[in-house]
C-alpha atoms as a PDB file:
ATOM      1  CA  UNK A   1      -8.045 -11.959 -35.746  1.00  0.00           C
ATOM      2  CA  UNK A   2      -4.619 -12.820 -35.024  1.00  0.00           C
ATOM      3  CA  UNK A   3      -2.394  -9.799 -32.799  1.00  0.00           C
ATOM      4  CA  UNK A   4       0.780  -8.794 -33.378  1.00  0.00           C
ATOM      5  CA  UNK A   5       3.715 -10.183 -31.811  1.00  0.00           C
ATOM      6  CA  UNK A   6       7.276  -8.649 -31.294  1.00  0.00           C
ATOM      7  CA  UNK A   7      10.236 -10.318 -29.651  1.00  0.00           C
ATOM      8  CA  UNK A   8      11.446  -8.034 -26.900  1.00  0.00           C
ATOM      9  CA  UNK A   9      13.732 -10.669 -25.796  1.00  0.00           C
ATOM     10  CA  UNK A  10      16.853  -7.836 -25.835  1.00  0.00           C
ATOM     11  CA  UNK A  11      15.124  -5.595 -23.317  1.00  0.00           C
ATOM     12  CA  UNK A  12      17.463  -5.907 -20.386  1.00  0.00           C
ATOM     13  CA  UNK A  13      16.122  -7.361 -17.189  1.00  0.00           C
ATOM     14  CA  UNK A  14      17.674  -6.970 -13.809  1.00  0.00           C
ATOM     15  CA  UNK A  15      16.493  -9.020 -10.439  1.00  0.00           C
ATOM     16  CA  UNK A  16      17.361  -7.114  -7.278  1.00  0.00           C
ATOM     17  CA  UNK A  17      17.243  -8.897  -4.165  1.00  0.00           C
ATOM     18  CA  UNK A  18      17.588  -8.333  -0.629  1.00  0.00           C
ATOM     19  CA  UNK A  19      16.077  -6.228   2.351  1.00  0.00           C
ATOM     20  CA  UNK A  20      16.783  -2.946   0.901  1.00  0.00           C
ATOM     21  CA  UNK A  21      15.442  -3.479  -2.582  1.00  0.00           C
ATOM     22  CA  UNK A  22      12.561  -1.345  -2.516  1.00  0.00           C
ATOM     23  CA  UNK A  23      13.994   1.202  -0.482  1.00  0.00           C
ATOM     24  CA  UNK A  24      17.531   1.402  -2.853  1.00  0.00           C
ATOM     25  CA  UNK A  25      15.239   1.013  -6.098  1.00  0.00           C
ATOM     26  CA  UNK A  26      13.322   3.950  -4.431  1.00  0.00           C
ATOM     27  CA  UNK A  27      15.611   6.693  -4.170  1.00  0.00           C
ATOM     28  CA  UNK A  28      17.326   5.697  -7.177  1.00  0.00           C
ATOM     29  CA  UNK A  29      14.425   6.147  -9.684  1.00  0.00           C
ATOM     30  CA  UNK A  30      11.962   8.952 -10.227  1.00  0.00           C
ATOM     31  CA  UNK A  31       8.568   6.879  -9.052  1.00  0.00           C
ATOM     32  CA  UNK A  32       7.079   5.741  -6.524  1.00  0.00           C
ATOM     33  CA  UNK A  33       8.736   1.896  -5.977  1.00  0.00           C
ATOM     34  CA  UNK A  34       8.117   1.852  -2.214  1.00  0.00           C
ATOM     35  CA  UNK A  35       4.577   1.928  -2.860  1.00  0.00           C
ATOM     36  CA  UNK A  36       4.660  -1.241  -5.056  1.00  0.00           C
ATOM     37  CA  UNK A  37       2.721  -4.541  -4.076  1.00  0.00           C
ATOM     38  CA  UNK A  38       3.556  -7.888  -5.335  1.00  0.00           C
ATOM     39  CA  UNK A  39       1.652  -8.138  -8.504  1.00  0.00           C
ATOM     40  CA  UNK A  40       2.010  -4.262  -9.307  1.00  0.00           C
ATOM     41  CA  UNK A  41       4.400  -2.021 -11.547  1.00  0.00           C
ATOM     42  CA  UNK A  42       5.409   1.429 -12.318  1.00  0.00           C
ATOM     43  CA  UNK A  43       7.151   2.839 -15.309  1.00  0.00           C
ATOM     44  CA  UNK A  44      10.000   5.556 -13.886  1.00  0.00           C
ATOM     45  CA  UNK A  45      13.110   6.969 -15.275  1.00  0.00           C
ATOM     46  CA  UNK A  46      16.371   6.906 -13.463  1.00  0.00           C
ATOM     47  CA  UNK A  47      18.603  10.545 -13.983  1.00  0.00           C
ATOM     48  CA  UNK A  48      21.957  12.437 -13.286  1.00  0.00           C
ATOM     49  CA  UNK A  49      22.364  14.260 -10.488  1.00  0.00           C
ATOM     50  CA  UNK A  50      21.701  17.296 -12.753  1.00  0.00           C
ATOM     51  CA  UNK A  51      18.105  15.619 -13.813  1.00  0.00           C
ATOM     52  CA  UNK A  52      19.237  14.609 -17.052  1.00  0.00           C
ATOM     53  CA  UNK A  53      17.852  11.087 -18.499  1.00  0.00           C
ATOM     54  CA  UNK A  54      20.059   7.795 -17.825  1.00  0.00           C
ATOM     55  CA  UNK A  55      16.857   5.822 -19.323  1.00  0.00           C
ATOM     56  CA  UNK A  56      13.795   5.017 -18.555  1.00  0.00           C
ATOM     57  CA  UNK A  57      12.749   1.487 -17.326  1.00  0.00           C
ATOM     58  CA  UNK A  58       9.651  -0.667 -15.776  1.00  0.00           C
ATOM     59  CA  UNK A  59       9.417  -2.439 -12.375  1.00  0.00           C
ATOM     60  CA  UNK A  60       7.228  -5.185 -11.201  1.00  0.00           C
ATOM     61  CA  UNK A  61       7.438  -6.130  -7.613  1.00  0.00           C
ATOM     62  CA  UNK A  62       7.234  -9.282  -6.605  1.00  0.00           C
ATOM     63  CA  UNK A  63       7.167 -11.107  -3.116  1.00  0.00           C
ATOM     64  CA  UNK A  64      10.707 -11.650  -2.544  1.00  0.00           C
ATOM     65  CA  UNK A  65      12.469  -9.296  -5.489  1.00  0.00           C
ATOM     66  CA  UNK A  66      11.797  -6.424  -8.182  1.00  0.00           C
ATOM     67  CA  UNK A  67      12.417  -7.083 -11.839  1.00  0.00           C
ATOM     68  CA  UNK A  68      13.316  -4.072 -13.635  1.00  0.00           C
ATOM     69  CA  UNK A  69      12.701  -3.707 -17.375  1.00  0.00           C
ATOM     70  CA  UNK A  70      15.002  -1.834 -19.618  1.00  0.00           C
ATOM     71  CA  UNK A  71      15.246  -0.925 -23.504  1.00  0.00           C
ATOM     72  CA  UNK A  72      18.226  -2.571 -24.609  1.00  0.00           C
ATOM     73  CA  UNK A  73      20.053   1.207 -25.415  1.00  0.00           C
ATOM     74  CA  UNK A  74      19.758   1.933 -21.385  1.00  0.00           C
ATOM     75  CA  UNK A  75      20.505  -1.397 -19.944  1.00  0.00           C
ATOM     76  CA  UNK A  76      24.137  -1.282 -19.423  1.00  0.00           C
ATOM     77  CA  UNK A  77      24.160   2.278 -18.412  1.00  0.00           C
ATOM     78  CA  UNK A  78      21.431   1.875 -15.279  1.00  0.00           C
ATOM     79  CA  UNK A  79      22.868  -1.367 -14.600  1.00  0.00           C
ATOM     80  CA  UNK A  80      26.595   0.192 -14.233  1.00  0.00           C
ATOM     81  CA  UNK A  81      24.443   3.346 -12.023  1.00  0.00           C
ATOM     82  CA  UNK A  82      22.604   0.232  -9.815  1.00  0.00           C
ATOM     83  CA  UNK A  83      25.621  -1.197  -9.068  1.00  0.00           C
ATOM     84  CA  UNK A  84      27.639   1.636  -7.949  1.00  0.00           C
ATOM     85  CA  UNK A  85      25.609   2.901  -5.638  1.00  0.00           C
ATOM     86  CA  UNK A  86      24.888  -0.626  -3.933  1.00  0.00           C
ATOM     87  CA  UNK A  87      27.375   0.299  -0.750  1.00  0.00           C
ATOM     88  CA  UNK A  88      26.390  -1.156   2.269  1.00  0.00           C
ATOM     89  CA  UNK A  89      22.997  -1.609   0.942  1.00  0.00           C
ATOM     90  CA  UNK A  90      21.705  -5.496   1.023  1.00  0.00           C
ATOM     91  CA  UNK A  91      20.983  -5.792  -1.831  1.00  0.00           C
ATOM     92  CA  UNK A  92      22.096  -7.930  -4.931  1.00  0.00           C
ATOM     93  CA  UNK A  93      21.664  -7.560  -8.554  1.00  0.00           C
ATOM     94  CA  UNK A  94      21.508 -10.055 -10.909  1.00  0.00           C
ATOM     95  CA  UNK A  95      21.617  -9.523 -14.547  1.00  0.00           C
ATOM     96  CA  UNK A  96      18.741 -11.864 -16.463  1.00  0.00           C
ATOM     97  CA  UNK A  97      18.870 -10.499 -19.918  1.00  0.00           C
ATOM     98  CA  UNK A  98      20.495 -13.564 -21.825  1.00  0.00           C
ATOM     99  CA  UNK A  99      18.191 -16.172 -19.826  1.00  0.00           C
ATOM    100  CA  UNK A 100      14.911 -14.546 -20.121  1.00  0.00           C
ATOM    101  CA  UNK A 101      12.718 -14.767 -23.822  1.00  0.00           C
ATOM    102  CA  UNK A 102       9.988 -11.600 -23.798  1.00  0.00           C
ATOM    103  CA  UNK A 103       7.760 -11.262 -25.972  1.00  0.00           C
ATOM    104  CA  UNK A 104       4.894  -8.280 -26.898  1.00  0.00           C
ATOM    105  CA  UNK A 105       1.322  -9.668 -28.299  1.00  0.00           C
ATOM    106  CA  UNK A 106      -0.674  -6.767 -29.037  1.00  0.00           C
ATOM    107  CA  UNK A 107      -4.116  -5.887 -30.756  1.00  0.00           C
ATOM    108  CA  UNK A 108      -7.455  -8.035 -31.104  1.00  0.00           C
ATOM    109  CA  UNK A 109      -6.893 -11.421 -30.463  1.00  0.00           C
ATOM    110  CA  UNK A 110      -3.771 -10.662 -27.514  1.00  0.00           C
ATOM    111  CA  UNK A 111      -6.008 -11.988 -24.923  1.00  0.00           C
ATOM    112  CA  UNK A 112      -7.116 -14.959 -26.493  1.00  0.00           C
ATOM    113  CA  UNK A 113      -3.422 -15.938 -27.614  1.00  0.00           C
ATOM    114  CA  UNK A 114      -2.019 -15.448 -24.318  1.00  0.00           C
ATOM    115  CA  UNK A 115      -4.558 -17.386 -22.786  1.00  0.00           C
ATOM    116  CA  UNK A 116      -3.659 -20.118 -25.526  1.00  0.00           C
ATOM    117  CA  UNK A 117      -0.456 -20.314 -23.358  1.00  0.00           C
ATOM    118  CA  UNK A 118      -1.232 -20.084 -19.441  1.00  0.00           C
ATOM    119  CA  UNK A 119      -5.066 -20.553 -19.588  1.00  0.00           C
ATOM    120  CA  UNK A 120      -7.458 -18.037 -18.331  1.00  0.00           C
ATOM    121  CA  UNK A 121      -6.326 -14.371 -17.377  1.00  0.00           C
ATOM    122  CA  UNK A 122      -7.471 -12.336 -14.636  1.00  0.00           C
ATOM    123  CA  UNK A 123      -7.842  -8.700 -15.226  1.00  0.00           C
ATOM    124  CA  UNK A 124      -4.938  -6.636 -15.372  1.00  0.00           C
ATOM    125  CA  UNK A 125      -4.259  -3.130 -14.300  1.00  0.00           C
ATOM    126  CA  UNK A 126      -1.769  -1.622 -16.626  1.00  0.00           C
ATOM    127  CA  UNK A 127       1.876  -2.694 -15.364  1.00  0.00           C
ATOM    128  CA  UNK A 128       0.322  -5.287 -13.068  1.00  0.00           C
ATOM    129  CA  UNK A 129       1.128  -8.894 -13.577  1.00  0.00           C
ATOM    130  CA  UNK A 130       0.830 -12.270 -12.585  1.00  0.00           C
ATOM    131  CA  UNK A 131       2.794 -15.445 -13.372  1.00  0.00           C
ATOM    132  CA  UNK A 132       1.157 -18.552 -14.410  1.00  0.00           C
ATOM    133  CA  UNK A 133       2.948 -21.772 -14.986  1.00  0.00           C
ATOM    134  CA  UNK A 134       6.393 -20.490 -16.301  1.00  0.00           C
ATOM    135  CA  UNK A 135       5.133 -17.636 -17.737  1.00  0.00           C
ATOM    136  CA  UNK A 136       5.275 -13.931 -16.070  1.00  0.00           C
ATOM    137  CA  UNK A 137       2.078 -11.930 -18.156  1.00  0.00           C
ATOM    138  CA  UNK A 138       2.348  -8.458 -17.800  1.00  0.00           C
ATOM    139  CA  UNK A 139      -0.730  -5.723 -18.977  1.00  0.00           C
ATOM    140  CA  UNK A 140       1.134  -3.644 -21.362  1.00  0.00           C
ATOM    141  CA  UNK A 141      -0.385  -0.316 -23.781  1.00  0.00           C
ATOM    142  CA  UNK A 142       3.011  -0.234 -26.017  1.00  0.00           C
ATOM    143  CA  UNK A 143       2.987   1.174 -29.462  1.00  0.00           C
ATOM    144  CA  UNK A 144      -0.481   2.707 -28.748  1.00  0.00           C
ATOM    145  CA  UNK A 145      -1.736  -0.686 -28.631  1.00  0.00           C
ATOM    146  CA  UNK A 146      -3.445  -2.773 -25.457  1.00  0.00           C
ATOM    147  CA  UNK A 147      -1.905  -6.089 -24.901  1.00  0.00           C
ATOM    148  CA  UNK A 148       0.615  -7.545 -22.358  1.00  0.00           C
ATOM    149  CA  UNK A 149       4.503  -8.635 -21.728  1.00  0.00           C
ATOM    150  CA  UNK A 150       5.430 -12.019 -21.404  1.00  0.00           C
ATOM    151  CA  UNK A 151       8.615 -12.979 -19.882  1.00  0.00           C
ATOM    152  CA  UNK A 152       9.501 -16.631 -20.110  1.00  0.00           C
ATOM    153  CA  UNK A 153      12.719 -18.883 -19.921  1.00  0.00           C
ATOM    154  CA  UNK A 154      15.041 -20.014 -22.875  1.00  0.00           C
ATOM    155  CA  UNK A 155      12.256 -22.663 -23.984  1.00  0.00           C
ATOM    156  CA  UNK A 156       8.986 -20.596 -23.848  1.00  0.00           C
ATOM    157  CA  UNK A 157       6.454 -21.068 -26.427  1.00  0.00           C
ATOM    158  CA  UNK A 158       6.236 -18.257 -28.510  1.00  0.00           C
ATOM    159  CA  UNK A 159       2.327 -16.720 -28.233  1.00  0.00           C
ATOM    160  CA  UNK A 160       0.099 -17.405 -31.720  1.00  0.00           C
ATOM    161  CA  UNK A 161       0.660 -14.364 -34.103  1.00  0.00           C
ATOM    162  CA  UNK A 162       1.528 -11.981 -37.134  1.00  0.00           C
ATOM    163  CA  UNK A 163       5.475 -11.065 -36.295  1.00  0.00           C
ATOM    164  CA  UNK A 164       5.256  -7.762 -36.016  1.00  0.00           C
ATOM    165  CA  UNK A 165       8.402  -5.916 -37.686  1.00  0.00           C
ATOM    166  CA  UNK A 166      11.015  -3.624 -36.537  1.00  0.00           C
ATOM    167  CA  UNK A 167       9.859  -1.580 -39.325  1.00  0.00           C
ATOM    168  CA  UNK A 168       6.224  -1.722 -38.470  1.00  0.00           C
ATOM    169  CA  UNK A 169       7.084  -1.123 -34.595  1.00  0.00           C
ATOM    170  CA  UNK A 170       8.708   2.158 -35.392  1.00  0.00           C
ATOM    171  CA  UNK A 171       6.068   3.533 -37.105  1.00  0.00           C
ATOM    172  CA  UNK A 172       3.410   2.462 -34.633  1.00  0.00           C
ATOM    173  CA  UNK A 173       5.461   3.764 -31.998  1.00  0.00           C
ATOM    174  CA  UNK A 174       6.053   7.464 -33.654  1.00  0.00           C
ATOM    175  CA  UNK A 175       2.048   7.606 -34.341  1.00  0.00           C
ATOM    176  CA  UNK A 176       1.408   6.929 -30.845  1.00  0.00           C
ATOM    177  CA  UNK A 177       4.357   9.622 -29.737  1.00  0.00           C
ATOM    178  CA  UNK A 178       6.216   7.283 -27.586  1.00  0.00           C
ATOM    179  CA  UNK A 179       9.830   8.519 -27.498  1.00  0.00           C
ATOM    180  CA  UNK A 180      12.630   5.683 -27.365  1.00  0.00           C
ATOM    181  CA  UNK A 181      16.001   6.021 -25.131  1.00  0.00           C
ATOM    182  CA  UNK A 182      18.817   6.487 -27.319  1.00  0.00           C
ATOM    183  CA  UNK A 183      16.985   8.347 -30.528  1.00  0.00           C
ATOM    184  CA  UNK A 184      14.407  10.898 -28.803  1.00  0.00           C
ATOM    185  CA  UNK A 185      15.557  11.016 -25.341  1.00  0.00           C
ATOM    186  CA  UNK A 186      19.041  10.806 -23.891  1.00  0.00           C
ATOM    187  CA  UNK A 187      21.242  12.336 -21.374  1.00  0.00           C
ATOM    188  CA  UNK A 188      20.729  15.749 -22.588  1.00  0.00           C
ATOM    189  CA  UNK A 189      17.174  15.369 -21.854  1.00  0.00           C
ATOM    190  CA  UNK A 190      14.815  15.874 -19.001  1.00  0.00           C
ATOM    191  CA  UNK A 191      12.725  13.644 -18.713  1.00  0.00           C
ATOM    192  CA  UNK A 192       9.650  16.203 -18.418  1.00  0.00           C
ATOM    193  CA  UNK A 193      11.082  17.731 -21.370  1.00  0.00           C
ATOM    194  CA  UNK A 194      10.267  14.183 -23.070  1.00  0.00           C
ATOM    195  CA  UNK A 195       6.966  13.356 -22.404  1.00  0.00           C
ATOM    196  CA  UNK A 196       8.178  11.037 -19.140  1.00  0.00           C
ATOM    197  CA  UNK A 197       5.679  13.037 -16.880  1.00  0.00           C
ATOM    198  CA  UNK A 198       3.661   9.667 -16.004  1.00  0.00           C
ATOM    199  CA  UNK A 199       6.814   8.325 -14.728  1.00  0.00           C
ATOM    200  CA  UNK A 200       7.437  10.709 -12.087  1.00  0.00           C
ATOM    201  CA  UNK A 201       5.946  10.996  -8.712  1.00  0.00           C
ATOM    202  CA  UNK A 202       5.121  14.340  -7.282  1.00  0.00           C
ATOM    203  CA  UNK A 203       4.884  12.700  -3.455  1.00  0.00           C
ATOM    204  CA  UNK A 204       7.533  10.374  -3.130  1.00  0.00           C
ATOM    205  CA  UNK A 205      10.711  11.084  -1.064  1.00  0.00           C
ATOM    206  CA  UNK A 206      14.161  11.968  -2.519  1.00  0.00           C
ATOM    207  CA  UNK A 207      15.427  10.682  -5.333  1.00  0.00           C
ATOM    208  CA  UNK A 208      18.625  11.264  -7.716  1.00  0.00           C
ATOM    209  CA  UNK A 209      17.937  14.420  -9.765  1.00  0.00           C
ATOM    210  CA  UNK A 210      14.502  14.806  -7.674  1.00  0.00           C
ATOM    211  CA  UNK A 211      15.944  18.670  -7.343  1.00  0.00           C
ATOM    212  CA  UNK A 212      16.159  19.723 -10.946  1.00  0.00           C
ATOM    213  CA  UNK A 213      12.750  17.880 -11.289  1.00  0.00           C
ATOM    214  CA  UNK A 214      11.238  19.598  -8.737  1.00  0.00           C
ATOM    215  CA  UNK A 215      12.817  23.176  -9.865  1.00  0.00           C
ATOM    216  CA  UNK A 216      11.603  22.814 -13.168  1.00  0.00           C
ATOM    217  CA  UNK A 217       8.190  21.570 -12.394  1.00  0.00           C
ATOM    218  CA  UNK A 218       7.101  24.611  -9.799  1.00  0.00           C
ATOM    219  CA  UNK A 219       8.566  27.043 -12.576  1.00  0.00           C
ATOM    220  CA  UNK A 220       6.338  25.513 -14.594  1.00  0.00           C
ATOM    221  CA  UNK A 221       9.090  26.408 -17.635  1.00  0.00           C
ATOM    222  CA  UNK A 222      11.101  24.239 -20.080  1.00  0.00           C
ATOM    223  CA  UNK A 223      12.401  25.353 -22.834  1.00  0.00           C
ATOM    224  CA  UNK A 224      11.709  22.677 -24.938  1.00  0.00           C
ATOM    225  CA  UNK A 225       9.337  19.359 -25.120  1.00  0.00           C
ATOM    226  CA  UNK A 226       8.871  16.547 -27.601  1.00  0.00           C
ATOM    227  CA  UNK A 227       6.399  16.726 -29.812  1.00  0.00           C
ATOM    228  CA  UNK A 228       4.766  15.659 -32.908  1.00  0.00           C
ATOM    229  CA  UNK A 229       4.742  16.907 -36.622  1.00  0.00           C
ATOM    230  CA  UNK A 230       3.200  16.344 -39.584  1.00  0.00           C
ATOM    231  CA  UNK A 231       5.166  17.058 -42.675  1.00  0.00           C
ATOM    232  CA  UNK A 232       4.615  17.788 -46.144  1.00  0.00           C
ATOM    233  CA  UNK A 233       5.695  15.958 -48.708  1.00  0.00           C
ATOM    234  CA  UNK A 234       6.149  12.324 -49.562  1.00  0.00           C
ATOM    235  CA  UNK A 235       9.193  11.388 -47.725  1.00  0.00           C
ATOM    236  CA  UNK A 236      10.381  11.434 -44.408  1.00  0.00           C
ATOM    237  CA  UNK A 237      12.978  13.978 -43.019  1.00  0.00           C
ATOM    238  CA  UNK A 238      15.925  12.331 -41.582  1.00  0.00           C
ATOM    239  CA  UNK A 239      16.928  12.445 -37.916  1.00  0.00           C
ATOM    240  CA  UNK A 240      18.772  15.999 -36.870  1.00  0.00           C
ATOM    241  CA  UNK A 241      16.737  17.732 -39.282  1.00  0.00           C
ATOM    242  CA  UNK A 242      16.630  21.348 -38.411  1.00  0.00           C
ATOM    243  CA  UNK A 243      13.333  23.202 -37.409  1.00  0.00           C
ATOM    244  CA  UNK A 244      12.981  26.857 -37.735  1.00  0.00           C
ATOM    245  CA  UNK A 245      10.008  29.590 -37.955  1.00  0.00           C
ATOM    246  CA  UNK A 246      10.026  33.217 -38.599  1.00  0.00           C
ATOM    247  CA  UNK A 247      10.299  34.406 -34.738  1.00  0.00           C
ATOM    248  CA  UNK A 248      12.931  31.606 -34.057  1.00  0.00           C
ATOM    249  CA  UNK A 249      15.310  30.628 -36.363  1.00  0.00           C
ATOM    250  CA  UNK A 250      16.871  27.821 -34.221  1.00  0.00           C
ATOM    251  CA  UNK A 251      13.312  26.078 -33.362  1.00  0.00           C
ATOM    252  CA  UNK A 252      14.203  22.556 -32.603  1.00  0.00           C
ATOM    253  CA  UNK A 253      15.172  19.239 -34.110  1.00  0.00           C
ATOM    254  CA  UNK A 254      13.337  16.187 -35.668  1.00  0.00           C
ATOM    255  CA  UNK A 255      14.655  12.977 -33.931  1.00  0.00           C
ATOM    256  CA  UNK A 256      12.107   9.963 -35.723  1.00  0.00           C
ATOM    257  CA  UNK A 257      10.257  10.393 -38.651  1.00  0.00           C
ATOM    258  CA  UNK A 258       8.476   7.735 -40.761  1.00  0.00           C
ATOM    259  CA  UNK A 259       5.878   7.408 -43.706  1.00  0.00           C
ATOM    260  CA  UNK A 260       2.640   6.448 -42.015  1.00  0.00           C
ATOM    261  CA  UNK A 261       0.142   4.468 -43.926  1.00  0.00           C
ATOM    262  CA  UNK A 262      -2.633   6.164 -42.268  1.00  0.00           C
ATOM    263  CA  UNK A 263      -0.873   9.837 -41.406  1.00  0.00           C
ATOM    264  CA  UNK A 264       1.761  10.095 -44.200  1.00  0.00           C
ATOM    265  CA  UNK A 265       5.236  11.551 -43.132  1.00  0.00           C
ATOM    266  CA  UNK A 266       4.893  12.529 -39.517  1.00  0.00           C
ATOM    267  CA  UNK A 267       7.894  12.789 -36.606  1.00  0.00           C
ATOM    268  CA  UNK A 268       8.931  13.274 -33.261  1.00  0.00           C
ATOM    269  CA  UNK A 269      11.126  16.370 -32.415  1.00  0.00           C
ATOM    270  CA  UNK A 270      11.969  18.791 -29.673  1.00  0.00           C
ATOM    271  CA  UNK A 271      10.442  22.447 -30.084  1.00  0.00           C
ATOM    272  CA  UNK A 272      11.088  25.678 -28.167  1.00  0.00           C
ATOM    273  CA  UNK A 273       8.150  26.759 -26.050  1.00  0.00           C
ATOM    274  CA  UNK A 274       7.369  29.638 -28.095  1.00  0.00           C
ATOM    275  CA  UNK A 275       6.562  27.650 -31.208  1.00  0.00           C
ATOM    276  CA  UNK A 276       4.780  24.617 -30.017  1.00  0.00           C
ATOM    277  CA  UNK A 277       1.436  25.403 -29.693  1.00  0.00           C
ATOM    278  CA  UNK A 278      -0.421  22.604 -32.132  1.00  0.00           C
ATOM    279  CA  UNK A 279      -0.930  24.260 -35.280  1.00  0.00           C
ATOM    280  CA  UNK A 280       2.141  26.246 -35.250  1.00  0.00           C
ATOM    281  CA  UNK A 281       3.754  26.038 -39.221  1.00  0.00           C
ATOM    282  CA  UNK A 282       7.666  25.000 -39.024  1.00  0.00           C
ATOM    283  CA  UNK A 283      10.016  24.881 -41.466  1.00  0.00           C
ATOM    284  CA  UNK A 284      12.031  21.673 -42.121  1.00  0.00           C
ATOM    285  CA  UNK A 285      15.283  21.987 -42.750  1.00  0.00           C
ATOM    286  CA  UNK A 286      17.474  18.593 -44.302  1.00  0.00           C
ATOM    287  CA  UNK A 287      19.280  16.943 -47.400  1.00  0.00           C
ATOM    288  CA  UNK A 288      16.155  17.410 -49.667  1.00  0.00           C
ATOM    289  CA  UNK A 289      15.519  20.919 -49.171  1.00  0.00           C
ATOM    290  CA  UNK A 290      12.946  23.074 -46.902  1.00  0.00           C
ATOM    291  CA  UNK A 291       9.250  21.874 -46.574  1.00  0.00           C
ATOM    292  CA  UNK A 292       6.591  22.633 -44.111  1.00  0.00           C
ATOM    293  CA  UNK A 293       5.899  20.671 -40.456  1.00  0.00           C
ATOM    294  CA  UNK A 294       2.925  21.339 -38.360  1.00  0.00           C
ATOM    295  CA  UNK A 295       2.765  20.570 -34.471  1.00  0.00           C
ATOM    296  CA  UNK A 296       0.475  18.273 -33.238  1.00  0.00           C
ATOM    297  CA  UNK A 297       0.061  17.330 -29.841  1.00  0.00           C
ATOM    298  CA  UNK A 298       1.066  12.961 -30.206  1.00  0.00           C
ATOM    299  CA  UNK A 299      -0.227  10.080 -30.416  1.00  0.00           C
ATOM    300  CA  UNK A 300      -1.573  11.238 -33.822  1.00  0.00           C
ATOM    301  CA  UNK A 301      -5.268  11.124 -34.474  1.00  0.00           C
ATOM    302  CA  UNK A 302      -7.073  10.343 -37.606  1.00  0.00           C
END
């Protein structure tokens, strides 16, 4: 069977140099970077000073540099944040985006086209990589689907498979509750507040925002948190939609929603703590009029 394959080749992609790398990367980002070893990688998120979401962002150490992954919403904004806090740091950043082809191959049949390409793979922890001939292969789970990153020059070969469409990606990615920078997360966001809890160390040292982080985490209280909702109807509600229930009128807000072939209309949104339970009945508010949403807890399950 033939996997999917999406060009990622606008991700940003940033090289940082130098002897302070790790250690700058470290106290810039919300995980654990220090602890890397060549051939590893972490996702983290890099904040305010008040803990609120910049973007989130992968890095994969290598011997003599880190590459840092970014969605292409983010990229300019943590590169501008990298760069002014480089002060008598030695270390230099250098800005790969336009030079560097990505792709995603996902699904049954990743392995085997990937291997089409560099020859045989060695097991991969998730985020860990290697590089054979002028390919970099990185083990990837994106879109609720297992399959890796490959980052290649101007004139890689593109790996054997069904194009996988914009279209198609977003609704893959709202079943499997992934929240992307720029439409479910943003700078009025923490990131525990979306879901970014895997990208946060609870034992590293000092990073920016670490305080908010660290408030918010012993309280064990947000307000809000993104989470998934199954709609009625046919159609999906648009982005901003309004979500209220009989205890709180101002509930929250949908921020994706799609037609799933295998869920119907589901979405992503941010609900108050007091409503979002899994099960809890909302009440959608947009252009068409007022229909019902259920919480679920993502990625959605048959």
């Amino acid at each position: 069977m033939l996997p999917l394959v999406r060009d990622l080749s606008s991700h940003g992609k940033l090289l940082l140099r130098g002897a302070d790398r790790a250690r700058f990367l470290h106290g810039m980002v919300t995980n654990d970077v220090n602890g890397l070893r060549p051939g590893r990688g972490c996702h983290a998120a890099m904040l305010t000073i008040k803990g609120k979401l910049l973007g989130d962002l992968r890095v994969y150490c290598d011997p003599e540099a880190l590459l840092v992954e970014i969605d292409p919403e983010a990229t300019a904004k943590i590169r501008a944040a990298l760069e002014q806090h480089v002060i008598a740091d030695d270390v230099t950043i250098e800005d790969l985006t336009a030079l560097l082809r990505e792709w995603g191959v996902y699904g049954e049949g990743a392995r085997a086209s990937v291997e089409a390409l560099v020859g045989p793979l060695p097991e991969l922890a998730p985020l860990a990589h290697v590089t054979l001939g002028d390919l970099r292969v990185v083990a990837a789970h994106d879109l609720g689907l297992d399959g890796y990153r490959l980052f290649g020059g101007a004139a890689a070969a593109r790996p054997e498979g069904r194009t996988l469409s914009e279209e198609e990606a977003e609704v893959l990615r709202v079943e499997a509750g992934e929240p992307r920078y720029g439409r479910d997360m943003g700078e009025e966001h923490l990131p525990i507040e979306s879901r970014l809890d895997a990208a946060i160390s609870s034992t590293k040292g000092c990073y920016l925002g670490q305080e908010v982080i660290v408030r918010a985490t012993q309280q064990g209280r947000i307000n809000r948190r993104l989470v998934g909702l199954k709609l009625d109807g046919a159609t999906a509600a648009a982005p901003g939609a309004k979500l209220s229930h009989p205890s709180r009128p101002e509930a929250g807000t949908i921020t994706s929603s799609v037609v799933s072939p295998r869920f119907g209309p589901i979405a992503l949104g941010y609900v108050h703590r007091t409503v979002w339970a899994p099960g809890t009945s909302l009440v959608v508010h947009d252009a068409g009029g007022e229909r019902t949403a259920t919480v679920v807890e993502p990625p959605f399950r048959s």
